[in-house]
C-alpha atoms as a PDB file:
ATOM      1  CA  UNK A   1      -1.761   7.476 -56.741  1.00  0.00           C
ATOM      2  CA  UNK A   2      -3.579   6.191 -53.331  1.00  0.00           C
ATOM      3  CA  UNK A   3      -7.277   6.256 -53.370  1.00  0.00           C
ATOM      4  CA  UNK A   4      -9.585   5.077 -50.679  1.00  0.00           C
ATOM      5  CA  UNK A   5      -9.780   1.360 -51.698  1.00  0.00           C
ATOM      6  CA  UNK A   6      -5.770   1.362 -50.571  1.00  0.00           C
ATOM      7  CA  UNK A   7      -6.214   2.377 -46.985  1.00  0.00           C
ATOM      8  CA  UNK A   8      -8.371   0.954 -43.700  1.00  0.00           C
ATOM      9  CA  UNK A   9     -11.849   2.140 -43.715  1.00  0.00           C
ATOM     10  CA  UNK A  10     -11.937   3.148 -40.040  1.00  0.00           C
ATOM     11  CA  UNK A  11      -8.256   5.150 -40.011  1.00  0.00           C
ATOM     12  CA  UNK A  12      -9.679   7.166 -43.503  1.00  0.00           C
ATOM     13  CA  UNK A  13     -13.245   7.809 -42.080  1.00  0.00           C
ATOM     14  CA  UNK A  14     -11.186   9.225 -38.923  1.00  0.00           C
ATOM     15  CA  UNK A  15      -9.322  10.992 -40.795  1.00  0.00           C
ATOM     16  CA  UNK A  16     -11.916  12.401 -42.710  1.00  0.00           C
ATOM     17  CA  UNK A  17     -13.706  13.521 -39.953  1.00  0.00           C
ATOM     18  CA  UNK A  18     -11.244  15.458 -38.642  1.00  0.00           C
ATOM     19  CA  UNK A  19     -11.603  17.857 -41.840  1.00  0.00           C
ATOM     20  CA  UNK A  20     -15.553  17.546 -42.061  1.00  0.00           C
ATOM     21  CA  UNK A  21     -15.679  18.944 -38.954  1.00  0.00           C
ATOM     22  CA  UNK A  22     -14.825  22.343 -39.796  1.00  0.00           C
ATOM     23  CA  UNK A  23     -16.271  22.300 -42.960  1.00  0.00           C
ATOM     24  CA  UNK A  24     -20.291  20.504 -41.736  1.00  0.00           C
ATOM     25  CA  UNK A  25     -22.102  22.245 -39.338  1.00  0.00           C
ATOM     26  CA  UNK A  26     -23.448  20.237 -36.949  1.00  0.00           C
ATOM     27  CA  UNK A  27     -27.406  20.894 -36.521  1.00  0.00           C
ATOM     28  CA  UNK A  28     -28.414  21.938 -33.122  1.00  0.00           C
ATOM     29  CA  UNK A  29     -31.278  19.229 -32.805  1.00  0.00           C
ATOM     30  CA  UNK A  30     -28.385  16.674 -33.648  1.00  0.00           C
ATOM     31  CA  UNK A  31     -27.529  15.660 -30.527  1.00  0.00           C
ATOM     32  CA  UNK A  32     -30.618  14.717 -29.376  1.00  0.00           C
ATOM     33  CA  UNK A  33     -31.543  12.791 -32.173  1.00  0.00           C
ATOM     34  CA  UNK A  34     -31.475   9.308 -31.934  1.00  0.00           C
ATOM     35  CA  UNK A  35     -29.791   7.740 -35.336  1.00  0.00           C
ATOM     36  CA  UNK A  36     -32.618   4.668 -35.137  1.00  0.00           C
ATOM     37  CA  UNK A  37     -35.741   3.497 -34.220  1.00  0.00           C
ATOM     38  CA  UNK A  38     -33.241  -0.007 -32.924  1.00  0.00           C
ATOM     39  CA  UNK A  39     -31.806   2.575 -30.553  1.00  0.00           C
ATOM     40  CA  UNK A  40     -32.763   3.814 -26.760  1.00  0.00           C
ATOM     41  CA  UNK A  41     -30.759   7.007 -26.902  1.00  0.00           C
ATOM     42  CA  UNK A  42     -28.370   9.663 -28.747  1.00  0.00           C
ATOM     43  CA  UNK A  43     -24.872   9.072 -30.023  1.00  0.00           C
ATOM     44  CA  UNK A  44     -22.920   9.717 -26.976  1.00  0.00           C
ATOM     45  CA  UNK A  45     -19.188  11.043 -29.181  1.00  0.00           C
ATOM     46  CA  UNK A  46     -18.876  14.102 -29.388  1.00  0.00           C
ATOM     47  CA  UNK A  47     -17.991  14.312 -33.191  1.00  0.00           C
ATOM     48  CA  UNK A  48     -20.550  11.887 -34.033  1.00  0.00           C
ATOM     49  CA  UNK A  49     -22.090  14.163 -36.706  1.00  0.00           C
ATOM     50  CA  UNK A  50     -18.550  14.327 -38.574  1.00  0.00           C
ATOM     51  CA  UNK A  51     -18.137  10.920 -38.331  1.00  0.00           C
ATOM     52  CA  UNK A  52     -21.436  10.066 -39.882  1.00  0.00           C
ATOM     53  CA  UNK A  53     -20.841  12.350 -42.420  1.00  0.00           C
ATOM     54  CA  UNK A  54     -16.884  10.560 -43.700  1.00  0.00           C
ATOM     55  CA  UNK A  55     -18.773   7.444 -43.447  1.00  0.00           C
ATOM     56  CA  UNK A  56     -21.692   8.415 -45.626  1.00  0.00           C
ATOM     57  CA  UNK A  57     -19.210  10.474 -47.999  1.00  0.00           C
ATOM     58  CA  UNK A  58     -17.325   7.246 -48.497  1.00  0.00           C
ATOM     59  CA  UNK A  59     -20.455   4.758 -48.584  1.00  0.00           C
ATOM     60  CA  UNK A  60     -21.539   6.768 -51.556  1.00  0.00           C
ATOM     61  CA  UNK A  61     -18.142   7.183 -53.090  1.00  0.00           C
ATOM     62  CA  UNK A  62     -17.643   3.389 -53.405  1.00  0.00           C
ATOM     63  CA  UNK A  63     -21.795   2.783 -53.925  1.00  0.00           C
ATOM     64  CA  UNK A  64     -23.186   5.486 -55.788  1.00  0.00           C
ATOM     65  CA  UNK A  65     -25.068   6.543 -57.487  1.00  0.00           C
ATOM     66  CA  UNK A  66     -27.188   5.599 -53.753  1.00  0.00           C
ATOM     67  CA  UNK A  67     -30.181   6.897 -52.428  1.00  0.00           C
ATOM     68  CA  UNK A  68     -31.278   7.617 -48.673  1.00  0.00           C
ATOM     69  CA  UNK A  69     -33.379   4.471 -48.100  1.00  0.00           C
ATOM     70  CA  UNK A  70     -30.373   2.155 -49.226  1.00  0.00           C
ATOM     71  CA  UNK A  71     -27.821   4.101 -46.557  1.00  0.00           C
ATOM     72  CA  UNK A  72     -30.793   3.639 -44.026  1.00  0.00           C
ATOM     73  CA  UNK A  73     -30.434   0.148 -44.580  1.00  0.00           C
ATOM     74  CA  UNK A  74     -26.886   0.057 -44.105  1.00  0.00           C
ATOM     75  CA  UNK A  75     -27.263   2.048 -41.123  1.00  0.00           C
ATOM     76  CA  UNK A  76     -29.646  -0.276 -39.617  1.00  0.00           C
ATOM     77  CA  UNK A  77     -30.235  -2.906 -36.979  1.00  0.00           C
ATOM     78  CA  UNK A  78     -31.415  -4.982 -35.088  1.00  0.00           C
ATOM     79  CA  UNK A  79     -34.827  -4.241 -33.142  1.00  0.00           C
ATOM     80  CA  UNK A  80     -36.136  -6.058 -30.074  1.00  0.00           C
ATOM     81  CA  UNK A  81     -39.781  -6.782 -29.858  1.00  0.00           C
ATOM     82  CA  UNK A  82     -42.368  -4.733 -28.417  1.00  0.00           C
ATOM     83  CA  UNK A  83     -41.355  -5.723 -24.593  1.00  0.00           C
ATOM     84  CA  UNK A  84     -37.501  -5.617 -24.396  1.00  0.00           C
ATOM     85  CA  UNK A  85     -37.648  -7.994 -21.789  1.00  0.00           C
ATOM     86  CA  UNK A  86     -39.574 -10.671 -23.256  1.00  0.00           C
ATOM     87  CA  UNK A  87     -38.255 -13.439 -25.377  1.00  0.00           C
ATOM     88  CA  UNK A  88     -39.017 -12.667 -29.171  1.00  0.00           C
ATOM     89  CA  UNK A  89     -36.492 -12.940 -32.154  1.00  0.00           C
ATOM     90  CA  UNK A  90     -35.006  -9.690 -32.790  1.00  0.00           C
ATOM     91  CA  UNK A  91     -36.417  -7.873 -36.243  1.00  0.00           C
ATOM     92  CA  UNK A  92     -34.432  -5.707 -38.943  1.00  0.00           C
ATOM     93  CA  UNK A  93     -34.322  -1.904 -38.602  1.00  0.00           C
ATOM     94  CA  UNK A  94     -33.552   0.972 -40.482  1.00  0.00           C
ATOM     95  CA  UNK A  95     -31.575   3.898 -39.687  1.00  0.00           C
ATOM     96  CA  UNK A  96     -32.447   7.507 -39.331  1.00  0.00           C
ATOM     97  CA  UNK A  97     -33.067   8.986 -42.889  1.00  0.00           C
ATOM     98  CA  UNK A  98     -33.505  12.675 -41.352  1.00  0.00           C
ATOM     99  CA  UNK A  99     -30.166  12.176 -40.247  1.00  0.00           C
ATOM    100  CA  UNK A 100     -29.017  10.592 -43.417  1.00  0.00           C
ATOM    101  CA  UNK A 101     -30.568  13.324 -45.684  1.00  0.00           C
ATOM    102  CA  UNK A 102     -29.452  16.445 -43.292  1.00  0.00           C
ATOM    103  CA  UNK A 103     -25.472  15.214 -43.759  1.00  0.00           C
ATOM    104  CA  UNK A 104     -26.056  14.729 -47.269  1.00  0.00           C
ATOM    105  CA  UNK A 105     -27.558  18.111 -47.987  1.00  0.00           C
ATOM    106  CA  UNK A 106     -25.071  19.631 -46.176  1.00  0.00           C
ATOM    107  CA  UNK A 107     -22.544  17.449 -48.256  1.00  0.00           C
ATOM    108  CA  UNK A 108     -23.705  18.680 -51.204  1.00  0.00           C
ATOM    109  CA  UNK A 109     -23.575  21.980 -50.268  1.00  0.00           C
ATOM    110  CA  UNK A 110     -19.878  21.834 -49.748  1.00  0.00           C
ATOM    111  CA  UNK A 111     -19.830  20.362 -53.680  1.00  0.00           C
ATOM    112  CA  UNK A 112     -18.549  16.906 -52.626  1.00  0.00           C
ATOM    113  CA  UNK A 113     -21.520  15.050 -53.328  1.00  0.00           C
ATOM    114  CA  UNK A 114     -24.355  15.873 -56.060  1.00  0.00           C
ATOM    115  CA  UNK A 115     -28.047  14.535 -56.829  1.00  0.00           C
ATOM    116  CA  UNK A 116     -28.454  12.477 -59.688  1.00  0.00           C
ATOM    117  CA  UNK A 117     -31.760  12.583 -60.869  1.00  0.00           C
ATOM    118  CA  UNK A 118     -33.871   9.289 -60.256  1.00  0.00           C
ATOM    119  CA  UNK A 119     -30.602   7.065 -59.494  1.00  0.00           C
ATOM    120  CA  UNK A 120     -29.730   8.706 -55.767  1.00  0.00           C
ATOM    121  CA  UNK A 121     -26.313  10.742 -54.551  1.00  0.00           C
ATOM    122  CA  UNK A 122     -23.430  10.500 -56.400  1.00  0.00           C
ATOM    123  CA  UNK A 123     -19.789  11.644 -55.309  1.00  0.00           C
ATOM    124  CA  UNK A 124     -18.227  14.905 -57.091  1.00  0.00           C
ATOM    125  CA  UNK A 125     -14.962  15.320 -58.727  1.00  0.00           C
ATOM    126  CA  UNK A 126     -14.050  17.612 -55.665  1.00  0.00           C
ATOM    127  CA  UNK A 127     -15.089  15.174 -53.319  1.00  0.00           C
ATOM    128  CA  UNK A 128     -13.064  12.330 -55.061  1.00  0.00           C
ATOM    129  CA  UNK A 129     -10.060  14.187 -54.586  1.00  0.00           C
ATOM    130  CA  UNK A 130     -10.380  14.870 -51.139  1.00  0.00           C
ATOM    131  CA  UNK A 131     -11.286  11.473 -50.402  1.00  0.00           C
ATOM    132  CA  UNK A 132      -8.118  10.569 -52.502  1.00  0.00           C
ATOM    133  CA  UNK A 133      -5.777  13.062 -50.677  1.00  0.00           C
ATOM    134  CA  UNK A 134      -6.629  11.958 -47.244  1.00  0.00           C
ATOM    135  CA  UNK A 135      -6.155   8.056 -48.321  1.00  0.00           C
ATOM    136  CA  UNK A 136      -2.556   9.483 -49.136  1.00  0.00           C
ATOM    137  CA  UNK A 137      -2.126  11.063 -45.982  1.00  0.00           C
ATOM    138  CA  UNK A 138      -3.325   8.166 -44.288  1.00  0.00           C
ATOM    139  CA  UNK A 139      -1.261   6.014 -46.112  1.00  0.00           C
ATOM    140  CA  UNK A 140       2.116   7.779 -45.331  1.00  0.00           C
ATOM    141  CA  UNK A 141       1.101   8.301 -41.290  1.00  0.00           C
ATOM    142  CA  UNK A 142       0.544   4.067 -42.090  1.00  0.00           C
ATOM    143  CA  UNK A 143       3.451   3.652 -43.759  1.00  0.00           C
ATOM    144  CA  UNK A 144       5.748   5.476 -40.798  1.00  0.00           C
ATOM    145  CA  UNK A 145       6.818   3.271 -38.378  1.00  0.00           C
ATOM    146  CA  UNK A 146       6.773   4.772 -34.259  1.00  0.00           C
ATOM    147  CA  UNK A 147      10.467   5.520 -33.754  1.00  0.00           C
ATOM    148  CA  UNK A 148       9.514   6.528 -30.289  1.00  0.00           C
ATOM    149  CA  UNK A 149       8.804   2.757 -29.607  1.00  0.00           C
ATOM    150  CA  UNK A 150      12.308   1.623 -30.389  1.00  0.00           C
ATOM    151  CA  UNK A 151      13.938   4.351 -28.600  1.00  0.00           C
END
């Protein structure tokens, strides 16, 4: 059986965003939210918010139980001084927890992920699976070489 330890981070987070995208509704203020204080403006992709939300699905599938401030830390970076144009050594950033918390909330409401009381998020049975399911799909369309290419 594949699970998500057996396939490339970025092609399973893709793929997984493909299928949160139907299932997470985006918020409206979401695309004018900035997803740091380290950053000058929005996301520009358009499926941004699903993306976010496969990555944070799988961050706490292979971390959990994790709580918000630990993804905001991961979701970090780096944060120029007080006058971007001056000289001074960049400092460490974290990311946006309202953005952090709204996925997981809505993530939980679609049973994949559930609160575990004073240790963080923690990934369901159902949302193992799923995560486990597209690894395989991922896996095969991985596996497959391009015939068209040797035609």
């Amino acid at each position: 059986m594949t699970t998500l330890y057996d396939v490339p981070a970025d092609a399973l987070i893709d793929a997984l965003a493909d299928d949160l995208a139907d299932r997470v509704e985006e918020p409206q203020w979401a695309e004018f939210a900035k997803t740091g204080v380290d950053r000058e403006l929005p996301p520009e992709q358009d499926d941004f918010y699903a993306v976010r939300a496969a990555s944070l699905l799988r961050k706490v599938a292979t971390d959990g139980p994790v709580g918000i401030e630990r993804l905001a830390t991961e979701y970090g970076g780096a944060k120029r001084g007080s006058n971007r144009y001056r000289v001074s050594p960049a400092k460490r950033s974290d990311g946006s927890k309202n953005v952090i918390r709204t996925i997981l909330q809505d993530l939980e409401a679609e049973d994949l992920v559930e609160t575990a009381d004073g240790e963080g998020r923690r990934i369901t049975a159902e949302g193992r699976s799923l995560l486990d399911e597209t690894a395989g799909e991922v896996l095969e369309d991985l596996d497959r070489p391009d015939l068209e290419r040797y035609a």
